[in-house]
Every structure is written in structure tokens, then in C-alpha cells.
C-alpha atoms as a PDB file:
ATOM      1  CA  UNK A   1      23.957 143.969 158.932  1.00  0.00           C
ATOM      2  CA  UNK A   2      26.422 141.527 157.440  1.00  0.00           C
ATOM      3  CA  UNK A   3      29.153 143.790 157.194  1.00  0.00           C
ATOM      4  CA  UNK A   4      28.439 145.277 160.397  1.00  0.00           C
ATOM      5  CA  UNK A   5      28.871 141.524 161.661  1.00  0.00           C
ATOM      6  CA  UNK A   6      31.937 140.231 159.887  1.00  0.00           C
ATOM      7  CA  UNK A   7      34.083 143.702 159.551  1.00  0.00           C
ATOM      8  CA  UNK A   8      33.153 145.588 163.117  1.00  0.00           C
ATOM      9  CA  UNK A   9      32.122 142.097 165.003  1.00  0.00           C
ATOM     10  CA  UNK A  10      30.293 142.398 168.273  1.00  0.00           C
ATOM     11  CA  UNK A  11      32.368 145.502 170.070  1.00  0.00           C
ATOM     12  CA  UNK A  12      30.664 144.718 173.333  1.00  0.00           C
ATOM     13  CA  UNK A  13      31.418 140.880 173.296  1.00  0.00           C
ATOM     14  CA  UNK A  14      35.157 141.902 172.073  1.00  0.00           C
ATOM     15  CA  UNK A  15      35.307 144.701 174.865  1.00  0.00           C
ATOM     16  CA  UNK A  16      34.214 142.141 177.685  1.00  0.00           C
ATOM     17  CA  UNK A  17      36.352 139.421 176.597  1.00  0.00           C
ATOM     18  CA  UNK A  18      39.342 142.122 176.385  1.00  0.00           C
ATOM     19  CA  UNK A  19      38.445 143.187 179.729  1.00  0.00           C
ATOM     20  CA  UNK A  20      38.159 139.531 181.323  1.00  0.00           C
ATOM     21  CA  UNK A  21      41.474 138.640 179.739  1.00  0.00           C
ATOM     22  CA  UNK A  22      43.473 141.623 181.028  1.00  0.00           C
ATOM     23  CA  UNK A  23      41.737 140.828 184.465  1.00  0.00           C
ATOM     24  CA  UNK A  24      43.397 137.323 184.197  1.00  0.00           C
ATOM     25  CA  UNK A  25      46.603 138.724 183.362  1.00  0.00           C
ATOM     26  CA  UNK A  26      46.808 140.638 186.080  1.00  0.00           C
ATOM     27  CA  UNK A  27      46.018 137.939 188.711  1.00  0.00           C
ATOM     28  CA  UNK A  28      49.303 136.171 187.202  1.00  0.00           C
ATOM     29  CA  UNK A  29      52.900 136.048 188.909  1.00  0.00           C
ATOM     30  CA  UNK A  30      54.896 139.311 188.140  1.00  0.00           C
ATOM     31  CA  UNK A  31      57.176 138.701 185.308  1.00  0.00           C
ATOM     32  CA  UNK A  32      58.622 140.520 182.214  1.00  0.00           C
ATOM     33  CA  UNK A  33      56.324 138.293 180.181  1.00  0.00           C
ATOM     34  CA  UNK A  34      53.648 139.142 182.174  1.00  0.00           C
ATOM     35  CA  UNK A  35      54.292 142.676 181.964  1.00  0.00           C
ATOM     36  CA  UNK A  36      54.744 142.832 178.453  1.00  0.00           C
ATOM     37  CA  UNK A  37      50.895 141.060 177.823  1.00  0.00           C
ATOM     38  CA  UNK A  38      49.283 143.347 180.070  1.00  0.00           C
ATOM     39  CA  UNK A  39      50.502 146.191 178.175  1.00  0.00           C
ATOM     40  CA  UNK A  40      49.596 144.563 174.742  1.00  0.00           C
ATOM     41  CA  UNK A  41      46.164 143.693 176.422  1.00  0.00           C
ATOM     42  CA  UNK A  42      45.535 147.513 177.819  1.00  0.00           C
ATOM     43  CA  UNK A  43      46.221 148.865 174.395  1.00  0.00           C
ATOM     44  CA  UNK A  44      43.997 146.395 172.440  1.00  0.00           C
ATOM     45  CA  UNK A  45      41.159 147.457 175.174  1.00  0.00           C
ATOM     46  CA  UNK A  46      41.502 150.972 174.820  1.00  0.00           C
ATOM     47  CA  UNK A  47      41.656 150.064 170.589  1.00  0.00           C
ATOM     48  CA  UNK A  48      38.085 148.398 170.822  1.00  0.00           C
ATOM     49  CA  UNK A  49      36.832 151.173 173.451  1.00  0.00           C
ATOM     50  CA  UNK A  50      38.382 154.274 170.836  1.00  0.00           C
ATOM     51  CA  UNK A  51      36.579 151.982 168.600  1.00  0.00           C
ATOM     52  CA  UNK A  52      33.009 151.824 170.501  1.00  0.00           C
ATOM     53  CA  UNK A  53      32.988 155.726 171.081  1.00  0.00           C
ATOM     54  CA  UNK A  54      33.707 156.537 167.224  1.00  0.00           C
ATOM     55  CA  UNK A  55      31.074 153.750 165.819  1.00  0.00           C
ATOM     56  CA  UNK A  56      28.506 156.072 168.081  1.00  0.00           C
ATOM     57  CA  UNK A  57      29.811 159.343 167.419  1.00  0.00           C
ATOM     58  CA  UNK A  58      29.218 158.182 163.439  1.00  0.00           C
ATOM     59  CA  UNK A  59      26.069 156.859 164.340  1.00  0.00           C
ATOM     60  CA  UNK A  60      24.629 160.484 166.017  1.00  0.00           C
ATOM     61  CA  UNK A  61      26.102 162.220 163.069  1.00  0.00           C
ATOM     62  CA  UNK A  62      25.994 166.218 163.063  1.00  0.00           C
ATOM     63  CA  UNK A  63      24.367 166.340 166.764  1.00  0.00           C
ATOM     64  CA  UNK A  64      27.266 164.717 168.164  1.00  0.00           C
ATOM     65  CA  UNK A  65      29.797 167.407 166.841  1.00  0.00           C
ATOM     66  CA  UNK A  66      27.359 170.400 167.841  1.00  0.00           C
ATOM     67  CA  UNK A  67      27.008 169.404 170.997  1.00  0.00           C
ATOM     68  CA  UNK A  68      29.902 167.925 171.587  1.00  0.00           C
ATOM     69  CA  UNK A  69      27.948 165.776 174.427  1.00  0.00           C
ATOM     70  CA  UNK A  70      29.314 162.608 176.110  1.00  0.00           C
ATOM     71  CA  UNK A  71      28.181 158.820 174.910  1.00  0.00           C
ATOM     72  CA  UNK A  72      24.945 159.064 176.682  1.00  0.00           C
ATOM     73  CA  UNK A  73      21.558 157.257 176.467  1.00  0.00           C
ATOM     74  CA  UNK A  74      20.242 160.234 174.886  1.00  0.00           C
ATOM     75  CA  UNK A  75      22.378 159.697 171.995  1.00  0.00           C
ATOM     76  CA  UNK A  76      21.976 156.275 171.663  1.00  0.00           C
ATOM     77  CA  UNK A  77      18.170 156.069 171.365  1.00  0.00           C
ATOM     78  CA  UNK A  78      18.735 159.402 168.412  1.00  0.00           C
ATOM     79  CA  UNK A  79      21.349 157.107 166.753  1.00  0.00           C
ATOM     80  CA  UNK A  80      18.393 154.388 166.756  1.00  0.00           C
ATOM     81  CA  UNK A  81      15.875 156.553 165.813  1.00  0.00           C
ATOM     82  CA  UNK A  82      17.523 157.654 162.718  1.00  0.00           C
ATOM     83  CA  UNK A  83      19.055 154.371 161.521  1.00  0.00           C
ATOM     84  CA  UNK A  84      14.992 153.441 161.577  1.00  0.00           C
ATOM     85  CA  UNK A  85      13.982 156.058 159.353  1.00  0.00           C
ATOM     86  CA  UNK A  86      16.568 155.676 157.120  1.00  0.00           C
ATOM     87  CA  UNK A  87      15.738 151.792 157.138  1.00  0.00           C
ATOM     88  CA  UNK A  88      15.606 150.663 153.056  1.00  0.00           C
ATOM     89  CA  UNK A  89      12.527 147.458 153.263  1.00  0.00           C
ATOM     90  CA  UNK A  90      12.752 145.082 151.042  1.00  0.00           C
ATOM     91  CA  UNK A  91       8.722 144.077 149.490  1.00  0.00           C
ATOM     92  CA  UNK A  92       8.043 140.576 149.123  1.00  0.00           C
END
């Protein structure tokens, strides 16, 4: 969990905040500066969204690259599933 934390961070927090400061980008004057940001922006979005999609491709394992299915809530809840079972508990 602590490397999950400190190496990945929270994708959807850093996707959201990527999102909401392209948005404010784009509600600036046009200018070459301007221009230049938004592009930087875009590409650091579609980083943390490339990002998102591979962290639950790796999560589904094998299924994933059988079925070659879109991220959908079916995968999520196997991804889940198995990181439960595979769960290591630490006795008191």
C-alpha cells in the first residue's frame, strides 16, 4: 500500500487535477505561452490516463489480454476480487 501511495500516488486525484488545470488553461487569453501549456498539459493528461488503463490492465492480468475487453466494471470488481485472495494477513 505504501508504495502504491508514494510511487503511483492517487491517479484519480492526479487525473482530476490535470483535467481542472487544462480546463483553466483553456479559459485564458490566446497566446504562444498559452498554447505551449495547453499542449504540455494535454500530454501530461493523456500520461496519467495511459497510466490509469495499464495499472488496470496489470491488475486483471491474463483475462484482460484474452479478452481483450475495454476498462469496464466487470474488470474492476475481478481485479478486486483477486488482489483479496491473494491478500498476505499479518497475525497479531
Amino acid at each position: 500500500m505504501d508504495w502504491s501511495r508514494n510511487i503511483l500516488g492517487d491517479l484519480e486525484k492526479n487525473i482530476k487535477r490535470a483535467k481542472k488545470n487544462l480546463e483553466a488553461c483553456r479559459k485564458l487569453e490566446i497566446n504562444r505561452r498559452n498554447i505551449a501549456r495547453e499542449e504540455i498539459l494535454k500530454y501530461k493528461l493523456e500520461k496519467l490516463e495511459a497510466r490509469r488503463e495499464l495499472y488496470w490492465r496489470q491488475r486483471a492480468q491474463t483475462h484482460w489480454l484474452k479478452n481483450g475487453d475495454r476498462n469496464t466494471k466487470f474488470y474492476h470488481a475481478f481485479a478486486s476480487e483477486r488482489r483479496r485472495r491473494n491478500r498476505i494477513k499479518k497475525n497479531l
